[in-house]
C-alpha atoms as a PDB file:
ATOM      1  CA  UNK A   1    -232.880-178.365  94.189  1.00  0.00           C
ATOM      2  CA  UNK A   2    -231.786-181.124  91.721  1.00  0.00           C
ATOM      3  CA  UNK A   3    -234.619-183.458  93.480  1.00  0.00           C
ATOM      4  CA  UNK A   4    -237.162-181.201  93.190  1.00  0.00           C
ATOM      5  CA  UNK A   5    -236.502-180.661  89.355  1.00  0.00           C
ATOM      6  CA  UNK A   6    -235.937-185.005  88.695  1.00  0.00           C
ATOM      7  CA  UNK A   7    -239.379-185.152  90.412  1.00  0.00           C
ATOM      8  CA  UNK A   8    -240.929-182.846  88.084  1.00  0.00           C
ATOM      9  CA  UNK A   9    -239.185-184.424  85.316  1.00  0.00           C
ATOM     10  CA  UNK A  10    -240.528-187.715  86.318  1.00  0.00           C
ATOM     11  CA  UNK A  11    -244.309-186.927  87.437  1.00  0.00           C
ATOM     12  CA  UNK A  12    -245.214-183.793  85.697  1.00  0.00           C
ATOM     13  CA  UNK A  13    -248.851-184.079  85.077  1.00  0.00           C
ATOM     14  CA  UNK A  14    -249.060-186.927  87.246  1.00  0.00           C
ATOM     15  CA  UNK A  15    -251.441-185.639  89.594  1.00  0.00           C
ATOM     16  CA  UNK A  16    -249.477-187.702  91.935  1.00  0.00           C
ATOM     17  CA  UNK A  17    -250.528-186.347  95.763  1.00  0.00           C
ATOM     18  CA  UNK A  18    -247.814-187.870  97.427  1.00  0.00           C
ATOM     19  CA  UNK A  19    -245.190-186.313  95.020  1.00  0.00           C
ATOM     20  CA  UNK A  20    -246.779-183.180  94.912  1.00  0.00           C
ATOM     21  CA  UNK A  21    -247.046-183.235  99.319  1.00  0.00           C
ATOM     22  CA  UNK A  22    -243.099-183.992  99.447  1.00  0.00           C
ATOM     23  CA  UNK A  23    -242.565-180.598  96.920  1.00  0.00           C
ATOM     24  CA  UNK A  24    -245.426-178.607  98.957  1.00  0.00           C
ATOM     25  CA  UNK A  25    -244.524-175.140 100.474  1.00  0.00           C
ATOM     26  CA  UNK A  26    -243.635-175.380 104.196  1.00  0.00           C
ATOM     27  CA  UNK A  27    -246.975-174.842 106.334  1.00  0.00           C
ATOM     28  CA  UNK A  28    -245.525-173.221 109.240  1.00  0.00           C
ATOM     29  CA  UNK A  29    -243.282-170.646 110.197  1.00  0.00           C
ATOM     30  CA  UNK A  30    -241.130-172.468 111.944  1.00  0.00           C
ATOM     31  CA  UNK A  31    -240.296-174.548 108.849  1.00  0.00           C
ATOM     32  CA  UNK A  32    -239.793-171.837 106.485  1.00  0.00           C
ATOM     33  CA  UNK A  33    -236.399-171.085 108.070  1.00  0.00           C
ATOM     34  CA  UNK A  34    -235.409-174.247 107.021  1.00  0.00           C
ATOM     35  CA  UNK A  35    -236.069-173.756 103.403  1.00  0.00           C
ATOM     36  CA  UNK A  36    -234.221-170.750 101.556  1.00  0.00           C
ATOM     37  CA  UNK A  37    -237.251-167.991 100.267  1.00  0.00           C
ATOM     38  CA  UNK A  38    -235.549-168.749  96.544  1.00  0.00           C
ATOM     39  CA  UNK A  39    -236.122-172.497  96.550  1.00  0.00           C
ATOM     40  CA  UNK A  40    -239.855-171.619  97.937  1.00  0.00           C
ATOM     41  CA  UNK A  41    -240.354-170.301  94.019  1.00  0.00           C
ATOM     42  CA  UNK A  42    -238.958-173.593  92.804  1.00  0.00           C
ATOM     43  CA  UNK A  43    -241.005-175.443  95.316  1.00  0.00           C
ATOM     44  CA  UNK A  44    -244.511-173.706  94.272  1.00  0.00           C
ATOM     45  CA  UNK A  45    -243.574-174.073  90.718  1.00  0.00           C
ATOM     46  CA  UNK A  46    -242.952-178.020  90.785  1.00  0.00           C
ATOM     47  CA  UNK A  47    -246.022-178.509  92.847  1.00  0.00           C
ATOM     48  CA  UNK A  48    -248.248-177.082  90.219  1.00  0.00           C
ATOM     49  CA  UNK A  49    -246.247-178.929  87.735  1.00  0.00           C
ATOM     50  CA  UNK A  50    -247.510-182.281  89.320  1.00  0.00           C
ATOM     51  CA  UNK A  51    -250.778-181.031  90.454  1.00  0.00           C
ATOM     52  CA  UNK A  52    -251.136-180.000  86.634  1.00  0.00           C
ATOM     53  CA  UNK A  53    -255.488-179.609  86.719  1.00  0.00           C
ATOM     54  CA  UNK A  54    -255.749-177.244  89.849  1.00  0.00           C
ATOM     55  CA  UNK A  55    -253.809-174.484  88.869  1.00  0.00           C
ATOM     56  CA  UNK A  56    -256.504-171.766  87.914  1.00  0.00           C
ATOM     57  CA  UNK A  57    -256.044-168.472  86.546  1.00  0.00           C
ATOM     58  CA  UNK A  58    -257.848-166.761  89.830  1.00  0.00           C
ATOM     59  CA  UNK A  59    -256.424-164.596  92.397  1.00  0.00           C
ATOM     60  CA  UNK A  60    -258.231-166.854  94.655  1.00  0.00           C
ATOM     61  CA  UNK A  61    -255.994-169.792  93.556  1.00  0.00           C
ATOM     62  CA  UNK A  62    -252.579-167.332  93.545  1.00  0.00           C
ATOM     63  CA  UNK A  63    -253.999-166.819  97.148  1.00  0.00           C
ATOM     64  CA  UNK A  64    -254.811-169.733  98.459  1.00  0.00           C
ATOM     65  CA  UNK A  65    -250.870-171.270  97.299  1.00  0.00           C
ATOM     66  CA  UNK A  66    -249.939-169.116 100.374  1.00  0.00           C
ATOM     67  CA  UNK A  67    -249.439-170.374 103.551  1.00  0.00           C
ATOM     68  CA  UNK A  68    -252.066-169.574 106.279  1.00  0.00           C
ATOM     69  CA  UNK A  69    -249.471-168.649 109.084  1.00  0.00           C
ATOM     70  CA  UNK A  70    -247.029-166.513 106.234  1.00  0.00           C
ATOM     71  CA  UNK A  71    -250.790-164.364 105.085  1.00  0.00           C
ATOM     72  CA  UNK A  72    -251.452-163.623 108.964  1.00  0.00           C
ATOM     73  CA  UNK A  73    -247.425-162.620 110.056  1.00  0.00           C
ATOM     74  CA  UNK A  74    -247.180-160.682 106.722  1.00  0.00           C
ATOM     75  CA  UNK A  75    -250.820-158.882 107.300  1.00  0.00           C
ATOM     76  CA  UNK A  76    -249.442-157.823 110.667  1.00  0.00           C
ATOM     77  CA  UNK A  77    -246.418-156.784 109.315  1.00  0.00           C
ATOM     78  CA  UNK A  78    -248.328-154.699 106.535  1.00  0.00           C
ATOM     79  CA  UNK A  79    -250.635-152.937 109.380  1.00  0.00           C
ATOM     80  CA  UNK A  80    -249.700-149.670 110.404  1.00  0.00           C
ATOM     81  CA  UNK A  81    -248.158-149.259 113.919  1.00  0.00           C
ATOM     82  CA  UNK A  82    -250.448-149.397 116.989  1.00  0.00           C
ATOM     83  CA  UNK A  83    -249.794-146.868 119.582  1.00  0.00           C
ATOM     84  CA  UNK A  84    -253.184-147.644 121.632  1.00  0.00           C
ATOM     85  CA  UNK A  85    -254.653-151.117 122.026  1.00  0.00           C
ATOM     86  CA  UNK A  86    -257.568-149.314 123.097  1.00  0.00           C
ATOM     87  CA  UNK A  87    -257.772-147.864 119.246  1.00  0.00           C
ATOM     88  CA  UNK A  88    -257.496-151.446 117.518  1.00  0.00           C
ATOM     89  CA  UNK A  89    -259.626-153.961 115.997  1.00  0.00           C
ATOM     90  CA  UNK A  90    -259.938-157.339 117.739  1.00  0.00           C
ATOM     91  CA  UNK A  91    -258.143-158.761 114.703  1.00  0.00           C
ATOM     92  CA  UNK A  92    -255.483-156.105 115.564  1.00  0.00           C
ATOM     93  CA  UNK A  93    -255.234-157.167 119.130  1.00  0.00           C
ATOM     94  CA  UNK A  94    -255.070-161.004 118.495  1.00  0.00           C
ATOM     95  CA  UNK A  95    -252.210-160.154 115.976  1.00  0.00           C
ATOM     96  CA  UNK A  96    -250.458-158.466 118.555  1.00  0.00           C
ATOM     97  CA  UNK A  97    -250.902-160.964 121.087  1.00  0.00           C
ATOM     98  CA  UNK A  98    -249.434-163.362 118.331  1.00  0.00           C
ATOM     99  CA  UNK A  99    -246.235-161.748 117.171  1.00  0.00           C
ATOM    100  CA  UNK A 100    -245.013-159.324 120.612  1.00  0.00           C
ATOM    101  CA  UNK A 101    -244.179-162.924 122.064  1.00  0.00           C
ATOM    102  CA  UNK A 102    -242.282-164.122 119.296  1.00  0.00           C
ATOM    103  CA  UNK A 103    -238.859-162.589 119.189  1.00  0.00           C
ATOM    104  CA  UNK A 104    -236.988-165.339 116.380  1.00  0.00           C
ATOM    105  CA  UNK A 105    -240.074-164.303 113.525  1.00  0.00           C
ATOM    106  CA  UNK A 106    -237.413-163.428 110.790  1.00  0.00           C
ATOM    107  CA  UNK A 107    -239.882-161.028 109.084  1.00  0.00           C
ATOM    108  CA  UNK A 108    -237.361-160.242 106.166  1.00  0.00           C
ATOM    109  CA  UNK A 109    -238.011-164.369 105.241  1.00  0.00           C
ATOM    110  CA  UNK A 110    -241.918-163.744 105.937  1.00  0.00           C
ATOM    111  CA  UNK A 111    -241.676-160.893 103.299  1.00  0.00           C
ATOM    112  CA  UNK A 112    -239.327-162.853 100.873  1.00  0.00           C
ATOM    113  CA  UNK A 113    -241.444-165.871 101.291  1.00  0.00           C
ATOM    114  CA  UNK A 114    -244.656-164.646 100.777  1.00  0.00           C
ATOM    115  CA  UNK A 115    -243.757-162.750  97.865  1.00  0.00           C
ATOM    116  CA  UNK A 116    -241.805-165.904  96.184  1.00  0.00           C
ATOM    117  CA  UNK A 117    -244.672-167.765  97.070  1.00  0.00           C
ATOM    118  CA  UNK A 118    -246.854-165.480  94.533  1.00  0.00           C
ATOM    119  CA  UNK A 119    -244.191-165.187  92.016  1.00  0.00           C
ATOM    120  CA  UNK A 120    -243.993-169.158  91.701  1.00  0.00           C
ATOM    121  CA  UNK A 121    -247.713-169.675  91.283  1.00  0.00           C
ATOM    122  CA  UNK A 122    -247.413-166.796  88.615  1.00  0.00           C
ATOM    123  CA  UNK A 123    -244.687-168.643  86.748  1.00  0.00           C
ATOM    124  CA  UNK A 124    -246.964-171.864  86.895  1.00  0.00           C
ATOM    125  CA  UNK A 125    -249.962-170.004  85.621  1.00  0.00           C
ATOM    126  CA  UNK A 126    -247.712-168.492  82.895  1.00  0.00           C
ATOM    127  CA  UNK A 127    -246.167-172.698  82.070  1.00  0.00           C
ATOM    128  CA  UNK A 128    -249.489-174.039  81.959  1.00  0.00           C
ATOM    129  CA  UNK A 129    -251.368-172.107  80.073  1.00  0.00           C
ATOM    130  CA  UNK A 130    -248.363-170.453  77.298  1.00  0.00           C
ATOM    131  CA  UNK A 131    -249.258-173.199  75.060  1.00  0.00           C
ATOM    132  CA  UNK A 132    -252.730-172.798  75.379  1.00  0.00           C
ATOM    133  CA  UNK A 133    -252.394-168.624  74.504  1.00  0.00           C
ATOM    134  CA  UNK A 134    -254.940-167.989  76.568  1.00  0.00           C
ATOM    135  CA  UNK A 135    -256.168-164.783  76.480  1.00  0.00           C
ATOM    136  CA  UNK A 136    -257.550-164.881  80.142  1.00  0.00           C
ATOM    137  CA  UNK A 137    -254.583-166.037  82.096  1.00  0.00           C
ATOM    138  CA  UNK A 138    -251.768-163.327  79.831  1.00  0.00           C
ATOM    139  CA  UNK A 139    -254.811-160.800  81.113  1.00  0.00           C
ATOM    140  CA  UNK A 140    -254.781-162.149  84.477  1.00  0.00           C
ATOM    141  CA  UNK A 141    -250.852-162.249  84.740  1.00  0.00           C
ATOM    142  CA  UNK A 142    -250.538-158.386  83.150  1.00  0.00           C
ATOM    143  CA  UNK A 143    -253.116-156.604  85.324  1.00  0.00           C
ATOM    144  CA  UNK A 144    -252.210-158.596  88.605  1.00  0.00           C
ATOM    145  CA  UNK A 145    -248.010-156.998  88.586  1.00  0.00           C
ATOM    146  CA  UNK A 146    -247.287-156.090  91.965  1.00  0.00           C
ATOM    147  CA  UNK A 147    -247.575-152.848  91.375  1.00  0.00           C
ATOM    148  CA  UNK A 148    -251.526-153.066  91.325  1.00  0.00           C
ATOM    149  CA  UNK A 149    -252.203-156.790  93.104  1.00  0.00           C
ATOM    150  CA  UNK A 150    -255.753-156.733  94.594  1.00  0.00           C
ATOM    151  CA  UNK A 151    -256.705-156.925  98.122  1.00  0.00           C
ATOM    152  CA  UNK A 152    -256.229-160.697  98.550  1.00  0.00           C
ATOM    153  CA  UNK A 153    -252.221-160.290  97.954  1.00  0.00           C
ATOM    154  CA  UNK A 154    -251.483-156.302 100.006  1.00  0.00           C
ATOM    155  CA  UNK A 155    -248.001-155.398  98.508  1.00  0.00           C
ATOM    156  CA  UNK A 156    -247.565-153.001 102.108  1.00  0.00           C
ATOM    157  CA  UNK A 157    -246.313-150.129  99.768  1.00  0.00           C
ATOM    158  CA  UNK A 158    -246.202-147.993 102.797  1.00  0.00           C
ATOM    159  CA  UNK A 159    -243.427-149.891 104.361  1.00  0.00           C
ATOM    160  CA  UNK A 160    -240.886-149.379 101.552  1.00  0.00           C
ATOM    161  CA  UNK A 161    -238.892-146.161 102.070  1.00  0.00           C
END
C-alpha cells in the first residue's frame, strides 16, 4: 500500500506506462485473490493518477477500467437462475459452461472487486477534474450513484435480500 502511494507521489502525471502497468488492476481471476478487493480501489485510483490524460468522464471509460474476466463472472452472477438449458441464450449456456466447472470462483471477491473497481475510477474522475469544477464530470458522478448506474455497470439489485 505504501508503494503504491510513493509511486504516485513520484510519477503522478507522468504518463509513465511502465509505472502505471506495475499499479494496473489484476487481469484475471486467478490473480484477484491475491490482491485484497480494498487495495483494488487504491490500485485503480493510482493508475489514473499516472495515466493522468485518459481518464474521461464516460461510462464507457468507468467501464472499460474493469476487468474483462470480473464483467463476465459478475454478469453471470447477476443473471437469474437457469432451471432449463433448453430455455437459455447461447451467451447463457457458454456462461454456464464457464463457471459450473469452477468450484474456487470466490464470487463474494468478484462482487467486492468489481464494485471497488468502479468506485476507484469514480474517485479518479472526482481528483482530476475537482479543480477544474467541471460541470460535466460533478453531473456525470451525481446521476451515475449506484442506485441508478446504466446498463454498462448492472448493480444485480435482485440479488440483495
Amino acid at each position: 500500500m505504501c508503494a503504491s502511494c510513493a509511486s504516485v507521489a513520484r510519477y503522478i502525471r507522468s504518463e509513465n506506462v511502465v509505472v502505471a502497468s506495475r499499479l494496473r488492476v489484476p487481469q484475471t481471476l486467478f490473480d484477484l485473490d491475491y490482491v485484497r478487493p480494498d487495495l483494488l480501489m487504491l490500485r485503480m485510483v493510482a493508475h489514473s493518477l499516472v495515466l493522468w490524460s485518459g481518464v474521461r468522464p464516460a461510462v464507457e471509460w468507468v467501464a472499460r477500467q474493469v476487468p474483462a474476466p470480473v464483467v463476465d463472472a459478475f454478469s453471470y452472477l447477476c443473471q437469474r437462475p437457469i432451471y432449463d438449458l433448453s430455455e437459455a441464450t447461447e451467451e447463457q449456456k457458454r456462461q454456464y459452461e464457464r463457471y459450473s466447472r469452477i468450484e474456487n470462483v470466490d464470487w463474494n471477491n468478484v462482487r467486492e472487486a468489481r464494485s471497488n473497481i468502479v468506485t476507484g475510477a469514480c474517485m479518479a474522475l472526482g481528483l482530476k477534474y475537482v479543480a477544474l469544477s467541471s460541470f460535466f464530470a460533478s453531473c456525470f458522478l451525481r446521476i451515475n450513484q449506484p442506485t441508478n448506474l446504466p446498463t454498462y455497470l448492472p448493480t444485480c439489485r435482485w440479488l440483495v435480500p
